[in-house]
Protein backbone atom coordinates (compact mmCIF):
# COMPACT_ATOMS: atom_id res chain seq x y z
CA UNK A 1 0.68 11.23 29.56
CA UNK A 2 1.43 14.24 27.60
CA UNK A 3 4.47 13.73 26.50
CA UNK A 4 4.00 10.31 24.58
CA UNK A 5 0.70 12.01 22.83
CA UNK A 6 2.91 14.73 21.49
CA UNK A 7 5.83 12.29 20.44
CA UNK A 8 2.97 10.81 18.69
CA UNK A 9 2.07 13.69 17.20
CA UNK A 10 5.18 15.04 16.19
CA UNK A 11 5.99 11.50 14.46
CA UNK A 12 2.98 11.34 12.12
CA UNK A 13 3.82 15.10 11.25
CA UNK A 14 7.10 13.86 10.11
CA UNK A 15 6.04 10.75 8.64
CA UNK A 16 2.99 13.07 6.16
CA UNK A 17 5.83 15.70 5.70
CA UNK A 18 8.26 12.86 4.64
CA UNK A 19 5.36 11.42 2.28
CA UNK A 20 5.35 15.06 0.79
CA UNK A 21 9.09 16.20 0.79
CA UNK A 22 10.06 12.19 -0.43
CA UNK A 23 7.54 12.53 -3.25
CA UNK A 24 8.54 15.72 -4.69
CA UNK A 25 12.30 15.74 -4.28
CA UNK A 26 12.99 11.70 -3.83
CA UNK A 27 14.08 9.99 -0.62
CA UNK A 28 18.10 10.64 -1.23
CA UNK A 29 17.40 13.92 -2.71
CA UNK A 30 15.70 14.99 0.46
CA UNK A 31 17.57 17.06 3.63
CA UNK A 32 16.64 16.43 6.72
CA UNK A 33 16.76 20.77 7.27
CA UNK A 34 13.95 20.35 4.80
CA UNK A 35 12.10 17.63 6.35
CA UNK A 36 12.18 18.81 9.99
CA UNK A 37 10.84 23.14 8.59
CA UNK A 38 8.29 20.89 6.80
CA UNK A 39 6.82 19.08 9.49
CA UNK A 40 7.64 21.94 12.26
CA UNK A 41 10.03 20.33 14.49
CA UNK A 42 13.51 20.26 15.37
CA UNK A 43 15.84 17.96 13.12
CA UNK A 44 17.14 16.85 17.23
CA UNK A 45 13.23 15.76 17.32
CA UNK A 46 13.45 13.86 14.09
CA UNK A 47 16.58 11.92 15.70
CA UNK A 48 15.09 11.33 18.84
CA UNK A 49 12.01 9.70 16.96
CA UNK A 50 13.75 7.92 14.16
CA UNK A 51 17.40 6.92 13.42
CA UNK A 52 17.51 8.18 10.17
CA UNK A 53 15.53 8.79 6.89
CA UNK A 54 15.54 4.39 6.57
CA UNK A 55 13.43 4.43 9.69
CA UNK A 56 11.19 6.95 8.38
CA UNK A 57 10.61 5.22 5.07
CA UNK A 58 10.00 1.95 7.31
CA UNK A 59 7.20 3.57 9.09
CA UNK A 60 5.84 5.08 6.09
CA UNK A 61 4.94 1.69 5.27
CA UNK A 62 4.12 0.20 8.61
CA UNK A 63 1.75 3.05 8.51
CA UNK A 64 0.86 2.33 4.74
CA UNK A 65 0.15 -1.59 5.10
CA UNK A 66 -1.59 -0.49 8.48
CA UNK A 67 -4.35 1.59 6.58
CA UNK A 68 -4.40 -0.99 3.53
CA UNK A 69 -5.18 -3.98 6.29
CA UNK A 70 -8.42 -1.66 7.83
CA UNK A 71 -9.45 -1.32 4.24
CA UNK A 72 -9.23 -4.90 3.31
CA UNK A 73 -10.97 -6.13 6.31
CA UNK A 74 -13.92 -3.55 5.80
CA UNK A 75 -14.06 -4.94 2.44
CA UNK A 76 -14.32 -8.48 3.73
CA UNK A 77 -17.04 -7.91 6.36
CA UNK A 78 -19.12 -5.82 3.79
CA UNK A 79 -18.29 -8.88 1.22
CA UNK A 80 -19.29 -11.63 4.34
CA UNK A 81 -22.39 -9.38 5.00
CA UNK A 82 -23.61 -9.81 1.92
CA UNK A 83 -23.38 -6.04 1.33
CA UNK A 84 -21.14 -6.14 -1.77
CA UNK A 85 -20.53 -9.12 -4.79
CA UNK A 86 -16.83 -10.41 -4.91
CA UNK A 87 -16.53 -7.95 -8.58
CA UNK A 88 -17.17 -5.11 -6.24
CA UNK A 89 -14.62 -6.24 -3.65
CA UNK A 90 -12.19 -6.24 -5.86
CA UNK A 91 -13.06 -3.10 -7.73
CA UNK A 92 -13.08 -0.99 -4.36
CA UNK A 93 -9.90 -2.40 -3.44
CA UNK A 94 -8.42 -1.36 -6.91
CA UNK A 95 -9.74 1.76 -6.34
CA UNK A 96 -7.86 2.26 -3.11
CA UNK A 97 -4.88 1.27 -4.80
CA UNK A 98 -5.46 3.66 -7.95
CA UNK A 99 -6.01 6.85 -5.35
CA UNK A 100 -2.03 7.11 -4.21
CA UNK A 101 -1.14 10.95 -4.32
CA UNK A 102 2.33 10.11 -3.03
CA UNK A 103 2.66 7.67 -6.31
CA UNK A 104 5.93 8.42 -6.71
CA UNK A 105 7.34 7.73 -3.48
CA UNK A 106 6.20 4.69 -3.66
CA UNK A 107 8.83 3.78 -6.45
CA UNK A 108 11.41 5.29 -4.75
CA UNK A 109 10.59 2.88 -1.55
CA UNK A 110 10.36 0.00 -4.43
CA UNK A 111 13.54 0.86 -5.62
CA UNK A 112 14.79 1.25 -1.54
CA UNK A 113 13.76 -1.92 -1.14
CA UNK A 114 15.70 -3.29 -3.66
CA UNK A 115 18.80 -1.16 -2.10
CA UNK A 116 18.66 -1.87 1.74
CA UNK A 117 17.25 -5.15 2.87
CA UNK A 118 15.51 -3.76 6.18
CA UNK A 119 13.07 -1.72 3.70
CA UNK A 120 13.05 -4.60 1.50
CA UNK A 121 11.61 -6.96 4.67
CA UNK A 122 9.41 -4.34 5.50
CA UNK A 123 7.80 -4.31 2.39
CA UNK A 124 8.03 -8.33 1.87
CA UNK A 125 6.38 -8.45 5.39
CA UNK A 126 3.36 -6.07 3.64
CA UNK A 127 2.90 -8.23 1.00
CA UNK A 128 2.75 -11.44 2.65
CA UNK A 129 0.21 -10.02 4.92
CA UNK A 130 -1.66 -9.02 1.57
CA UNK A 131 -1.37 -12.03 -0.51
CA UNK A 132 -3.47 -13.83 3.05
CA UNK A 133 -6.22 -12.13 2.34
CA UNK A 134 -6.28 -11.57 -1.50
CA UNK A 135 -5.84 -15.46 -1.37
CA UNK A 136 -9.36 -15.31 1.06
CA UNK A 137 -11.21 -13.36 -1.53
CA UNK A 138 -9.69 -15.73 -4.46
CA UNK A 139 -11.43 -18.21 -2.55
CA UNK A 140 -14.91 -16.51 -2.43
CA UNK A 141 -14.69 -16.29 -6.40
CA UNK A 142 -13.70 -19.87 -6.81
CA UNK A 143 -13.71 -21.97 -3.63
CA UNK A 144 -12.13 -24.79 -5.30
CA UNK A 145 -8.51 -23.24 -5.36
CA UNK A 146 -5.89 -24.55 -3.48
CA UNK A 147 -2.51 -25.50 -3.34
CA UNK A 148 -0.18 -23.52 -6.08
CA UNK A 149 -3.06 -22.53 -7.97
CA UNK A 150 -3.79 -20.21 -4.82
CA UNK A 151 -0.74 -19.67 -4.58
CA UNK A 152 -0.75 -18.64 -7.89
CA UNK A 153 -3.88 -16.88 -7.75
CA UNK A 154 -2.05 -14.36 -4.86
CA UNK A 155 0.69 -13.55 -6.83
CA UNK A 156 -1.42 -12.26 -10.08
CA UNK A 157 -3.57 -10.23 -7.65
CA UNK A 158 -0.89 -8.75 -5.98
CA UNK A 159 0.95 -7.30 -9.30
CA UNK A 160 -2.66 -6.37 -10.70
CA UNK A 161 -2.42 -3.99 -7.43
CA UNK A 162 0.94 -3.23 -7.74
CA UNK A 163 0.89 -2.13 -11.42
CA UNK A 164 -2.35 -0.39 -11.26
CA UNK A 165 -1.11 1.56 -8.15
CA UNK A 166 1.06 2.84 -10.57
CA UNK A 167 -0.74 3.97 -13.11
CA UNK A 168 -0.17 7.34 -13.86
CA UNK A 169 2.98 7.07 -16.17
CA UNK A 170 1.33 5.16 -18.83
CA UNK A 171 -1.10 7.87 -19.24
CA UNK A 172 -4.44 5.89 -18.74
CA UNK A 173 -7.19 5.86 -21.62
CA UNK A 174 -9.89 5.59 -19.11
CA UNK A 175 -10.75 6.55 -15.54
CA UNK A 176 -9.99 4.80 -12.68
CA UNK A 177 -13.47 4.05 -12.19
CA UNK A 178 -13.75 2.15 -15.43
CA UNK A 179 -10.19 0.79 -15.18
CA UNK A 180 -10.80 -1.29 -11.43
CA UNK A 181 -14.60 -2.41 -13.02
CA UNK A 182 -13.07 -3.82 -15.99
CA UNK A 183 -10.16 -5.15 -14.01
CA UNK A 184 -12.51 -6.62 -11.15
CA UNK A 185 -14.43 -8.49 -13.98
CA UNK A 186 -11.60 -9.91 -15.30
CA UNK A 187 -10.04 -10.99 -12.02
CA UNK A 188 -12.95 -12.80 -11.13
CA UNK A 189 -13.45 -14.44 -14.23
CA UNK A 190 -10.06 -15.54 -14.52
CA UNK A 191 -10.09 -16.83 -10.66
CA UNK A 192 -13.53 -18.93 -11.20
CA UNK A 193 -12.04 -20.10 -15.02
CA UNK A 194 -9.36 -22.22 -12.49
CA UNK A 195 -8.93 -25.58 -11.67
């Protein structure tokens, strides 16, 4: 039993070292020497839990998606609850997105994605798992969508939380705060402004 608790361990060392090293120096720039001193374990141990730095970027966003799923369904029992409006469902979940310290990994998996078409299905699979239940809270703003207008609906959503996930380059006028309330607003206006 306490062997498969310390593989476990020793993977989600390497996966938050990765998220570090992969940020700072980029995913090709990266060595595996550096990765394996970084998260304290042999590069053998590395290769016995991954196949290479492709699997490591997979299961940084297995891991990733994992974490954005529990947030989205906390947001949708609070929202079902009564707890919290639809404008404050989505300006949580922007929020989330806006707080990334490892923003620029991210484009470096983008860009992976575009490279090497298991990445690229990894991080399709994400976003189809996404655009269910953005398309769920679409509905709560406007229950008459359906069809492509949904559809539709999903797709804006998703590249509102795509492009304010990455943020930080444009040099922002306001605070995130201010940015996912204004944002929220106009989400949810535009949703319940559809036919």
């Amino acid at each position: 039993m306490a062997a498969p608790q310390h593989e476990q361990t020793a993977r989600n060392r390497i996966l938050n070292a990765a998220r570090d090293l992969f940020a700072a120096h980029g995913f090709h720039q990266s060595a595996m020497a550096e990765l394996a001193s970084a998260a304290q374990v042999s590069v053998g141990q590395i290769y016995r839990l991954f196949k290479g730095k492709e699997d490591i970027i997979e299961a940084i966003v297995a891991s990733d998606a994992h974490d954005r799923e529990a947030i989205i369904l906390s947001l949708q029992a609070r929202l079902n609850a009564g707890e919290i409006s639809i404008e404050q469902t989505f300006e949580l979940l922007l929020l989330e997105m806006m707080d990334n310290p490892h923003e620029a990994l991210y484009f470096d998996i983008l860009a992976e994605g575009f490279r090497n078409a298991r990445v690229g299905g990894t991080i399709a699979d994400m976003c189809a798992r996404l655009r269910k239940s953005l398309g769920a809270f679409a509905c709560v703003a406007n229950p008459a969508l359906s069809g492509e207008a949904l559809k539709g609906a999903e797709e804006v959503i998703l590249a509102c939380l795509f492009g304010l996930g990455h943020r930080s380059l444009s040099v922002p006028a306001i605070s995130a705060q201010r940015t996912a309330k204004r944002a929220a607003s106009m989400i949810v206006a535009a949703l319940r402004s559809m036919d």
